[in-house]
C-alpha atoms as a PDB file:
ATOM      1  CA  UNK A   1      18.736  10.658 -96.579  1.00  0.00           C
ATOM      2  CA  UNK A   2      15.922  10.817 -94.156  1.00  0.00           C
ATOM      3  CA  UNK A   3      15.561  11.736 -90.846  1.00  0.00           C
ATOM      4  CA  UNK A   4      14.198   8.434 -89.497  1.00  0.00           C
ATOM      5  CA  UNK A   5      17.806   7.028 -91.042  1.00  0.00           C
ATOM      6  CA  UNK A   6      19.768   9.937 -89.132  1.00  0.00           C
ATOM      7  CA  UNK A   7      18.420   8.665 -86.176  1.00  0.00           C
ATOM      8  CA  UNK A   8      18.746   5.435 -86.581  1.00  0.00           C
ATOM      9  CA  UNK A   9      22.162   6.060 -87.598  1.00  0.00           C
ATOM     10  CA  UNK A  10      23.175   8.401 -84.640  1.00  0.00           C
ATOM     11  CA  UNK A  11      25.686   7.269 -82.054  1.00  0.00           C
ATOM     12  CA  UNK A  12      24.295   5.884 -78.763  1.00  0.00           C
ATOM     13  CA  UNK A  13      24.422   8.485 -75.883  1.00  0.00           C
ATOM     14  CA  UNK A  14      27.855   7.699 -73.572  1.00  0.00           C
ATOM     15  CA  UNK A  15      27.072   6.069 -70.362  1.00  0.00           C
ATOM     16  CA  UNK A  16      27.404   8.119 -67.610  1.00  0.00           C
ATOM     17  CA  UNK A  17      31.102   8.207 -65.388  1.00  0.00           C
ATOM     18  CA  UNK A  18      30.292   5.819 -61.949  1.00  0.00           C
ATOM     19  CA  UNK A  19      31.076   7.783 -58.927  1.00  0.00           C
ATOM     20  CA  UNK A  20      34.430   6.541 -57.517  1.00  0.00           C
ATOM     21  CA  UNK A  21      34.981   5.923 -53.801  1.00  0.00           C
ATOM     22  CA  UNK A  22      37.226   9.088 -52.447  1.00  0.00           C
ATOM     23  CA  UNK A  23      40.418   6.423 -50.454  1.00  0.00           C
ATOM     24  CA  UNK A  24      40.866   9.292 -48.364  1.00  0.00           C
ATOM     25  CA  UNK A  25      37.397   9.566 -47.146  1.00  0.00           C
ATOM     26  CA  UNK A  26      36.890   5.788 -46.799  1.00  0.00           C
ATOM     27  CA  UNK A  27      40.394   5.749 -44.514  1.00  0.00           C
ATOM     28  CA  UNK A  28      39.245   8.693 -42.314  1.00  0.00           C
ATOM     29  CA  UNK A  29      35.706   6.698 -41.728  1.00  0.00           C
ATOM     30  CA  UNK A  30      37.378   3.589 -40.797  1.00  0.00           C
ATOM     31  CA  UNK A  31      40.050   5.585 -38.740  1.00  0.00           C
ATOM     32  CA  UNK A  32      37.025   7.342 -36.575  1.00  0.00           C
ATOM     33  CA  UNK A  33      34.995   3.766 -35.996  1.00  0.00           C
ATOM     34  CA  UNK A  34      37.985   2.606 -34.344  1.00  0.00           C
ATOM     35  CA  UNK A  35      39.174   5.363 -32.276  1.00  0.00           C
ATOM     36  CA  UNK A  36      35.612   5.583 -31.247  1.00  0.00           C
ATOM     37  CA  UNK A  37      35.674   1.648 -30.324  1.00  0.00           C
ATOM     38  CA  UNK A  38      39.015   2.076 -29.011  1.00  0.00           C
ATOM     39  CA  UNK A  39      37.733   4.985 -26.604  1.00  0.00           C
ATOM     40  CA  UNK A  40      34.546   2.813 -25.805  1.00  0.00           C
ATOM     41  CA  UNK A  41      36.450   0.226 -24.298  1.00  0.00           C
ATOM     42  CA  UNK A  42      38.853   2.394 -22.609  1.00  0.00           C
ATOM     43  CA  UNK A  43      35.925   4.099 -20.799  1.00  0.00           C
ATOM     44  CA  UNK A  44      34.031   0.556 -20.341  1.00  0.00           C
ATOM     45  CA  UNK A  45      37.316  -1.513 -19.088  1.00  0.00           C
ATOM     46  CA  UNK A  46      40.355   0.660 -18.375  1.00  0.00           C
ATOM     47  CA  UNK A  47      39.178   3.765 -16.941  1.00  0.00           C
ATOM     48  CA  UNK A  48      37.826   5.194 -13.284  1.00  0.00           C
ATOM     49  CA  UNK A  49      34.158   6.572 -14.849  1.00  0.00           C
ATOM     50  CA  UNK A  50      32.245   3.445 -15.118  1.00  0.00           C
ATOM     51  CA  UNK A  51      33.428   1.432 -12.227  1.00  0.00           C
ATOM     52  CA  UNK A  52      31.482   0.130  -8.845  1.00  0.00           C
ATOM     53  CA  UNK A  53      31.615   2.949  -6.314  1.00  0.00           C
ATOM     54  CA  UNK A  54      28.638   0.983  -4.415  1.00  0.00           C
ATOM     55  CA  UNK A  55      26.345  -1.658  -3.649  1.00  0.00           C
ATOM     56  CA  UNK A  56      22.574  -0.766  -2.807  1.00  0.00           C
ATOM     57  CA  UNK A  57      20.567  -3.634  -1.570  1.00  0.00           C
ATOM     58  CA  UNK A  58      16.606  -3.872  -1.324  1.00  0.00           C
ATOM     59  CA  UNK A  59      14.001  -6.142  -0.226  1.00  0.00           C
ATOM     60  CA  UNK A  60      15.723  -6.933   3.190  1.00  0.00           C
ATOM     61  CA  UNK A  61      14.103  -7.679   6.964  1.00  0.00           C
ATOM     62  CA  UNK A  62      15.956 -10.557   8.725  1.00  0.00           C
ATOM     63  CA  UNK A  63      19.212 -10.465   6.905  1.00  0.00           C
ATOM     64  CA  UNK A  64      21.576  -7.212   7.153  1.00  0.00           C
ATOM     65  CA  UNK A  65      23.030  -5.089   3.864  1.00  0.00           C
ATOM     66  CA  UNK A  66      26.375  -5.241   5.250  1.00  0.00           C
ATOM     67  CA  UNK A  67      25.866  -9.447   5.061  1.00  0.00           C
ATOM     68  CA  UNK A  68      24.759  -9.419   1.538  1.00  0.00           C
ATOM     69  CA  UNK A  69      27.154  -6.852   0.126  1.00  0.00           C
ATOM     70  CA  UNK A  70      30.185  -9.088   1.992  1.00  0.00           C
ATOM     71  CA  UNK A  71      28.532 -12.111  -0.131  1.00  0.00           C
ATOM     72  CA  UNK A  72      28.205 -10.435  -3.275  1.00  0.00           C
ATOM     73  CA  UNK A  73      32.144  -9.553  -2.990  1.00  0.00           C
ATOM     74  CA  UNK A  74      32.574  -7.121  -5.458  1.00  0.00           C
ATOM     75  CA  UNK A  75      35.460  -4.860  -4.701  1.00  0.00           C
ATOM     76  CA  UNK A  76      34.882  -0.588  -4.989  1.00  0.00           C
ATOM     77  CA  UNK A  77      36.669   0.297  -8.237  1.00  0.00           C
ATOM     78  CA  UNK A  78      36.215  -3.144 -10.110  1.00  0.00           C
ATOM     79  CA  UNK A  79      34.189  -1.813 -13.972  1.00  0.00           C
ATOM     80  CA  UNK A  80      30.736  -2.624 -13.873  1.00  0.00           C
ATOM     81  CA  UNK A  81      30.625  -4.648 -17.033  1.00  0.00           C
ATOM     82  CA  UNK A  82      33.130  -6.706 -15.568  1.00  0.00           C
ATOM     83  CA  UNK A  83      31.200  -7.965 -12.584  1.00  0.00           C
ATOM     84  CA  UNK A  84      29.372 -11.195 -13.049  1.00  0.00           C
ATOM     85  CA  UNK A  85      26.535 -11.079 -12.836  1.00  0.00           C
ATOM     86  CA  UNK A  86      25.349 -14.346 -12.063  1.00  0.00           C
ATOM     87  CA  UNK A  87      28.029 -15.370  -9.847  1.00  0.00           C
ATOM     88  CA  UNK A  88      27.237 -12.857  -7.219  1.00  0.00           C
ATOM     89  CA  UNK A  89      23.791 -13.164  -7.267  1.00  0.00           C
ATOM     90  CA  UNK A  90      24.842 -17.027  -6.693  1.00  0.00           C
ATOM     91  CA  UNK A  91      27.266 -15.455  -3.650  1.00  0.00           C
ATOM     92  CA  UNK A  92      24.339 -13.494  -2.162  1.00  0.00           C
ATOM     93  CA  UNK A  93      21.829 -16.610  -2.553  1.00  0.00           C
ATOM     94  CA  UNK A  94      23.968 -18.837  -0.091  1.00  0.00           C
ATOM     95  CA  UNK A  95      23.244 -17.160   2.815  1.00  0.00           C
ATOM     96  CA  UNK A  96      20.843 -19.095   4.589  1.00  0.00           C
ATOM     97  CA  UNK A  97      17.785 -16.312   4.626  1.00  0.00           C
ATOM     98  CA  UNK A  98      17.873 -15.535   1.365  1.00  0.00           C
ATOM     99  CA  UNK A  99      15.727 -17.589  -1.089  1.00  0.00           C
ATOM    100  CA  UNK A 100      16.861 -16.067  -4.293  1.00  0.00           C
ATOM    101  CA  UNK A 101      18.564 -12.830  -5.344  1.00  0.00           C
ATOM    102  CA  UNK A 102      19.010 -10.679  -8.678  1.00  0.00           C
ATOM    103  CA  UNK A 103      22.459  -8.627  -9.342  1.00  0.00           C
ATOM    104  CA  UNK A 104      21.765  -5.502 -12.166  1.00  0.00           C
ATOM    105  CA  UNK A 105      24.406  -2.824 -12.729  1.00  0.00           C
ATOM    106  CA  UNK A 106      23.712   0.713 -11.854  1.00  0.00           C
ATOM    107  CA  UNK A 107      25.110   3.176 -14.436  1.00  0.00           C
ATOM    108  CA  UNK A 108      27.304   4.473 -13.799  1.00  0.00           C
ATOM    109  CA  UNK A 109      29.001   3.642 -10.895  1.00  0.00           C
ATOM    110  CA  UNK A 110      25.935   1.119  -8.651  1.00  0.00           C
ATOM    111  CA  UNK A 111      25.381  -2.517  -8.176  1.00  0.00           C
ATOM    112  CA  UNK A 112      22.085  -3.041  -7.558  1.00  0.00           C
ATOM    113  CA  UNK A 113      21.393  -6.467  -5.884  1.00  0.00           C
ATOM    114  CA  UNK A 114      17.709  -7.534  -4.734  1.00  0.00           C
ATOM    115  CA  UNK A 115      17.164  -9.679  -2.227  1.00  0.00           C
ATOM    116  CA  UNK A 116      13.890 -12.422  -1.714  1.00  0.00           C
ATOM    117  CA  UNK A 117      14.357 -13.395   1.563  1.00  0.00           C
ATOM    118  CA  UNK A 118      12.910 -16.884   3.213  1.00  0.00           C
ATOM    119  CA  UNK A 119       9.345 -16.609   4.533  1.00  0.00           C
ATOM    120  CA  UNK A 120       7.927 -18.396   7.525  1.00  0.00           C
ATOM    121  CA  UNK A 121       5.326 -20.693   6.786  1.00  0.00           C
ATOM    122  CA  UNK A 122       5.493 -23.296   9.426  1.00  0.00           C
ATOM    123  CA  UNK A 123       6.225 -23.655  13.361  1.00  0.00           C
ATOM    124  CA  UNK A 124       8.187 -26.998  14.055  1.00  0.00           C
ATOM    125  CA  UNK A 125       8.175 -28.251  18.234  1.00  0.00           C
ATOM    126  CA  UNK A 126      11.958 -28.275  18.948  1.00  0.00           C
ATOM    127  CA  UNK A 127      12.187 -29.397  22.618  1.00  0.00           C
ATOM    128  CA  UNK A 128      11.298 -26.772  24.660  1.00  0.00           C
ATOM    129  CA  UNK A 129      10.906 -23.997  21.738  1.00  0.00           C
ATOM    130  CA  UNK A 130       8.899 -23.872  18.180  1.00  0.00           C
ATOM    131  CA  UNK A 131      11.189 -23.329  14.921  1.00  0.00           C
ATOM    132  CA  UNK A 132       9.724 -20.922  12.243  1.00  0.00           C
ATOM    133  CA  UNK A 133      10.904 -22.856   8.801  1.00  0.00           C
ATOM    134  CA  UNK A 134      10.070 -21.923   5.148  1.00  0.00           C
ATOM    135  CA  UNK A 135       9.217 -24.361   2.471  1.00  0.00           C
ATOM    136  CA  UNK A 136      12.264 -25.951   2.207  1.00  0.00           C
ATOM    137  CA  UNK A 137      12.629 -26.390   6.218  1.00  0.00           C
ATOM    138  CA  UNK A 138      15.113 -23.654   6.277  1.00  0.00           C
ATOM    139  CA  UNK A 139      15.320 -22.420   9.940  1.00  0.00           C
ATOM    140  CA  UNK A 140      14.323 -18.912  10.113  1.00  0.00           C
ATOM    141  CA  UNK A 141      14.057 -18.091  13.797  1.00  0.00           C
ATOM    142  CA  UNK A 142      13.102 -19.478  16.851  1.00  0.00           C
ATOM    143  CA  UNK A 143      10.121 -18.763  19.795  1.00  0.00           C
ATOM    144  CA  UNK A 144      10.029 -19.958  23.032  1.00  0.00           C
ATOM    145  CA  UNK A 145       6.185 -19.842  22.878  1.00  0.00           C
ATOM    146  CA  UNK A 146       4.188 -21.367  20.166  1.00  0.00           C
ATOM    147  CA  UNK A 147       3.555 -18.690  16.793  1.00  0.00           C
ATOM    148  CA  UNK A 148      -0.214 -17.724  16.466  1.00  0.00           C
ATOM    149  CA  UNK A 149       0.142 -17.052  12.961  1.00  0.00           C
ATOM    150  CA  UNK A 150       1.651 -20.177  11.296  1.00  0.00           C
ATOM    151  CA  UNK A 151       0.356 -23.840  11.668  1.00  0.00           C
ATOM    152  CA  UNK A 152       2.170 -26.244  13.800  1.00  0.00           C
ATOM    153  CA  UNK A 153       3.579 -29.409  11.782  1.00  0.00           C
ATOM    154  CA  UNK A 154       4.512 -32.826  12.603  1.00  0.00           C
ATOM    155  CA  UNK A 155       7.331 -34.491  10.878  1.00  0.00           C
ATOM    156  CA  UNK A 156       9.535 -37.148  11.775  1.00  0.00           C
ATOM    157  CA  UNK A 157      13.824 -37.296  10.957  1.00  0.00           C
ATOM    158  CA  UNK A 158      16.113 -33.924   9.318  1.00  0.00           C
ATOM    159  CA  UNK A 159      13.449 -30.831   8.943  1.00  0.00           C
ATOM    160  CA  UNK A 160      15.716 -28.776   6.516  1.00  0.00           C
ATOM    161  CA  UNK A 161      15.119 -30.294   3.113  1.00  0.00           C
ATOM    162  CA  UNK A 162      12.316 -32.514   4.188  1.00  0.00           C
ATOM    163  CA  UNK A 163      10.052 -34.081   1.628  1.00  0.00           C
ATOM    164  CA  UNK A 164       7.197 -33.811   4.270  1.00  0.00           C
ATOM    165  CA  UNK A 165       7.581 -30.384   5.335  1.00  0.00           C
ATOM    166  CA  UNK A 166       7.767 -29.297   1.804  1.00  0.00           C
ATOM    167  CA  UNK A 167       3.876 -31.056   1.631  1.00  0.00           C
ATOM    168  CA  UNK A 168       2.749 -29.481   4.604  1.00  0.00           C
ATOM    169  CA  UNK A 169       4.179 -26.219   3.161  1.00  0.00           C
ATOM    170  CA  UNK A 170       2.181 -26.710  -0.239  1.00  0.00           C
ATOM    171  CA  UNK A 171      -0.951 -27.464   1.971  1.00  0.00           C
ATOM    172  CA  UNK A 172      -0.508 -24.150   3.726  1.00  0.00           C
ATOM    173  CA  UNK A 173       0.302 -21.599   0.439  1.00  0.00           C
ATOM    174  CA  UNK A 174      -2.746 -23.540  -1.367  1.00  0.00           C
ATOM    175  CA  UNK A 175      -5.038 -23.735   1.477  1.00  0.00           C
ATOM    176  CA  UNK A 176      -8.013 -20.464   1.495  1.00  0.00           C
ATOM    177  CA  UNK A 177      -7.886 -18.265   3.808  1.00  0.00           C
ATOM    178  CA  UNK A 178     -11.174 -20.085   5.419  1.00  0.00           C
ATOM    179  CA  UNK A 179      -8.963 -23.092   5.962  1.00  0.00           C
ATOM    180  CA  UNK A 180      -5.697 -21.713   6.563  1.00  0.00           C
ATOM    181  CA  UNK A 181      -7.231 -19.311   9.883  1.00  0.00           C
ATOM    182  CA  UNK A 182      -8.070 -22.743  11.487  1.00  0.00           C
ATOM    183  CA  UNK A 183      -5.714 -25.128  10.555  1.00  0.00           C
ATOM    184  CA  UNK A 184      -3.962 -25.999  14.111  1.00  0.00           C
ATOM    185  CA  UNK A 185      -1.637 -29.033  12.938  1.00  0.00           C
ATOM    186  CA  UNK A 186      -0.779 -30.588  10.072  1.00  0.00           C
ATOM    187  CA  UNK A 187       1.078 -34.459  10.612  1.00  0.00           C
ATOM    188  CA  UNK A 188       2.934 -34.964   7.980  1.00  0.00           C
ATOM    189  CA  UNK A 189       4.631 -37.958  10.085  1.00  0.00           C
ATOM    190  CA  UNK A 190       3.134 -40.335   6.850  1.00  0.00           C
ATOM    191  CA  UNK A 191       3.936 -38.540   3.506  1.00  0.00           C
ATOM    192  CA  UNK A 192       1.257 -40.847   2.483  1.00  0.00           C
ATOM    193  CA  UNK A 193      -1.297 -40.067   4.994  1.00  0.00           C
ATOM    194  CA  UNK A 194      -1.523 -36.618   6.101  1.00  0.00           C
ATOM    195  CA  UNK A 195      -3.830 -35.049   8.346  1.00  0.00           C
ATOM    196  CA  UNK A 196      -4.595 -31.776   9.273  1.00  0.00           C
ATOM    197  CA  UNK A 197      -6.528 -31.019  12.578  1.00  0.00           C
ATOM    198  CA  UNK A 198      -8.493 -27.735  12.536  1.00  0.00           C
ATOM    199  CA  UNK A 199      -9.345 -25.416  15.826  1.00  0.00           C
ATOM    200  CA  UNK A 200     -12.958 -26.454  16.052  1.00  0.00           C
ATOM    201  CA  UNK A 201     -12.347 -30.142  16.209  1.00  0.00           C
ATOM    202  CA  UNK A 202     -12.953 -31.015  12.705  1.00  0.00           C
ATOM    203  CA  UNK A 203     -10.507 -33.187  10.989  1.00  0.00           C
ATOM    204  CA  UNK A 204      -9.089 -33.442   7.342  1.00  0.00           C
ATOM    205  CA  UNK A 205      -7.652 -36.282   5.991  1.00  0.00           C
ATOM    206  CA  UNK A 206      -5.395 -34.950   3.044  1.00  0.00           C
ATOM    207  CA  UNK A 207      -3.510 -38.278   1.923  1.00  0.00           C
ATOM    208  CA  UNK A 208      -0.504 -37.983  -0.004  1.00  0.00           C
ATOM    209  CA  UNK A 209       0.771 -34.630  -1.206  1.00  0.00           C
ATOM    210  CA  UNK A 210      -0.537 -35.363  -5.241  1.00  0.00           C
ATOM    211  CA  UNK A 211      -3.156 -32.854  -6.234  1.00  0.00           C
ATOM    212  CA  UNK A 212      -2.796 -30.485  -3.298  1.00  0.00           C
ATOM    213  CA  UNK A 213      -4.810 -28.038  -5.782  1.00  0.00           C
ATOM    214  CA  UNK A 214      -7.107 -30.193  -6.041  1.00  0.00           C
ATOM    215  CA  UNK A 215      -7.858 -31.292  -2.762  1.00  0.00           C
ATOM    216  CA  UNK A 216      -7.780 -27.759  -1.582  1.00  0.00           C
ATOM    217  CA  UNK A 217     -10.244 -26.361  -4.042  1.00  0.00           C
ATOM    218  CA  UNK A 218     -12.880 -29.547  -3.073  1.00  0.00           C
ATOM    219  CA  UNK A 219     -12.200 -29.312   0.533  1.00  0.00           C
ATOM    220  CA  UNK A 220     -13.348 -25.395   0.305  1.00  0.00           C
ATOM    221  CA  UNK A 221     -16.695 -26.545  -1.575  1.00  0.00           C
ATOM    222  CA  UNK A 222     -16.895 -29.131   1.452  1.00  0.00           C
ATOM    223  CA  UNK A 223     -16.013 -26.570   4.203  1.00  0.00           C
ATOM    224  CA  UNK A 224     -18.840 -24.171   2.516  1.00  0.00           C
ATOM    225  CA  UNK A 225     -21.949 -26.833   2.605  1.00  0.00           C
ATOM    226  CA  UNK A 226     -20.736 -28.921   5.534  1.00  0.00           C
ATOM    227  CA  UNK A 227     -19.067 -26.251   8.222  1.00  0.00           C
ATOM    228  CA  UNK A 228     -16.511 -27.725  10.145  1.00  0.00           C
ATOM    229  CA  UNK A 229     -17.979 -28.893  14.003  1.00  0.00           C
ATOM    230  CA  UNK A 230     -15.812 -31.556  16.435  1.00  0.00           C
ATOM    231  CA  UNK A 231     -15.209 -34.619  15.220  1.00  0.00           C
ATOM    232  CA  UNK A 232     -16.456 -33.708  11.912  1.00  0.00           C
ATOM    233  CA  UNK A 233     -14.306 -35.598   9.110  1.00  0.00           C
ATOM    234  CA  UNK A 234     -13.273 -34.540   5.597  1.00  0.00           C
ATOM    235  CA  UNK A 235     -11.627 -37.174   3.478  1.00  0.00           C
ATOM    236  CA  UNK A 236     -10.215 -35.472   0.865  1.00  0.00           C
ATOM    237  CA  UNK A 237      -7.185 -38.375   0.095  1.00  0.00           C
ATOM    238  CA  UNK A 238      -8.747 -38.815  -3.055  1.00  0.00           C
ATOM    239  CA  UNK A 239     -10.325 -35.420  -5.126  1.00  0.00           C
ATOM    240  CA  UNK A 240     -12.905 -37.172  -6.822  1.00  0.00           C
ATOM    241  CA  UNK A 241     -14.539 -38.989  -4.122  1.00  0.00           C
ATOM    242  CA  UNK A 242     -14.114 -36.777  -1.584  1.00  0.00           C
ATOM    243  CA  UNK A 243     -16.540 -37.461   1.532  1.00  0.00           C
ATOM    244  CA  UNK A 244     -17.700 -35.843   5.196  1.00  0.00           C
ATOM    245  CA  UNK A 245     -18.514 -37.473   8.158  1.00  0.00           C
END
């Protein structure tokens, strides 16, 4: 017979034996993820390593660490991934200085909370004294002689959440600094017919509080080619036809 036959003929090679699994090995594994987890969470949750041992607070002037850490409320020894988060940021954002605050843990033993605190932006005549308020109208001190540094305004009714001081507030953060060093008073008594009177004489007549942008960017191109003087005029209630006189 010949050899191409014999080959042809010749039993196919026996697969080769699969690997098994070892039970053993595959139980010990699983046995080690969980006394790791197990030991995770003890650490995390039930013991005295990772817990708060104390609260550091940054970005403070007016308001006192001792105020914000009694707001945040987080007791020494309570574990740091079970303080939350959100809710004392919320606690430390209620007092009445503080305009917004973040709450980060520490590891392994801190709370970190930091604190934006309310800035001054406008001086409010209240009787015999001037009331520094933010944006929002948010009382943050008071002077018995009128603040050199932040424009007086004019409103009428409640000043703390006031839809007109929050204009004249916008006027001031979007104002240049060519406008802003002479603004003197802004009357926001009309929403819908602001003015602001400037230390020179000069008047602007802003409008309403739409397009304060706007109106700030044209009234700087005005300012630059027609220099405020007394009684000069610059009606800026509507951007695109924005005069002097």
């Amino acid at each position: 017979m010949s050899t191409d036959q014999d080959e042809a003929t010749a039993p196919a090679p026996a697969p080769a034996a699969r690997t098994r699994s070892d039970p053993w090995k595959v139980a010990f594994v699983a046995l080690l993820v969980v006394s790791l987890v197990c030991v995770v969470t003890w650490v995390l949750l039930g013991s005295r390593l990772l817990v708060v041992r104390g609260v550091t607070v940054t970005g403070l002037d007016r308001v006192s660490s001792e105020e914000v850490v009694d707001a945040v409320d987080v007791r020494t020894g309570t574990p740091l991934i079970r303080v939350d988060l959100d809710r004392s940021a919320a606690r430390a954002e209620s007092l009445d200085l503080v305009e917004s605050a973040t709450v980060k843990r520490g590891w392994p033993a801190t709370l970190r909370v930091e604190v934006v605190e309310r800035r001054p932006l406008l001086a409010i005549r209240v009787g015999e004294e001037y009331r520094l308020v933010d944006a929002d109208g948010v009382r943050i001190e008071d002077s018995s002689t009128r603040p050199g540094t932040h424009p007086l305004v004019r409103v009428t009714g409640e000043i703390e959440g006031s839809d007109a001081v929050r204009a004249a507030a916008e006027i001031v953060e979007q104002a240049p600094d060519s406008l802003l060093a002479q603004i003197q008073l802004i009357d926001a008594t009309d929403t819908e017919a602001i003015s602001v009177e400037l230390g020179n004489g000069a008047l602007v007549e802003w409008g309403d509080p739409e397009r304060t942008r706007d109106k700030s960017e044209i009234l700087r191109v005005l300012m630059r080619e027609h220099p405020p003087a007394e009684d000069r005029v610059y009606d800026v209630g509507t951007p695109d036809l924005a005069i002097v006189r």
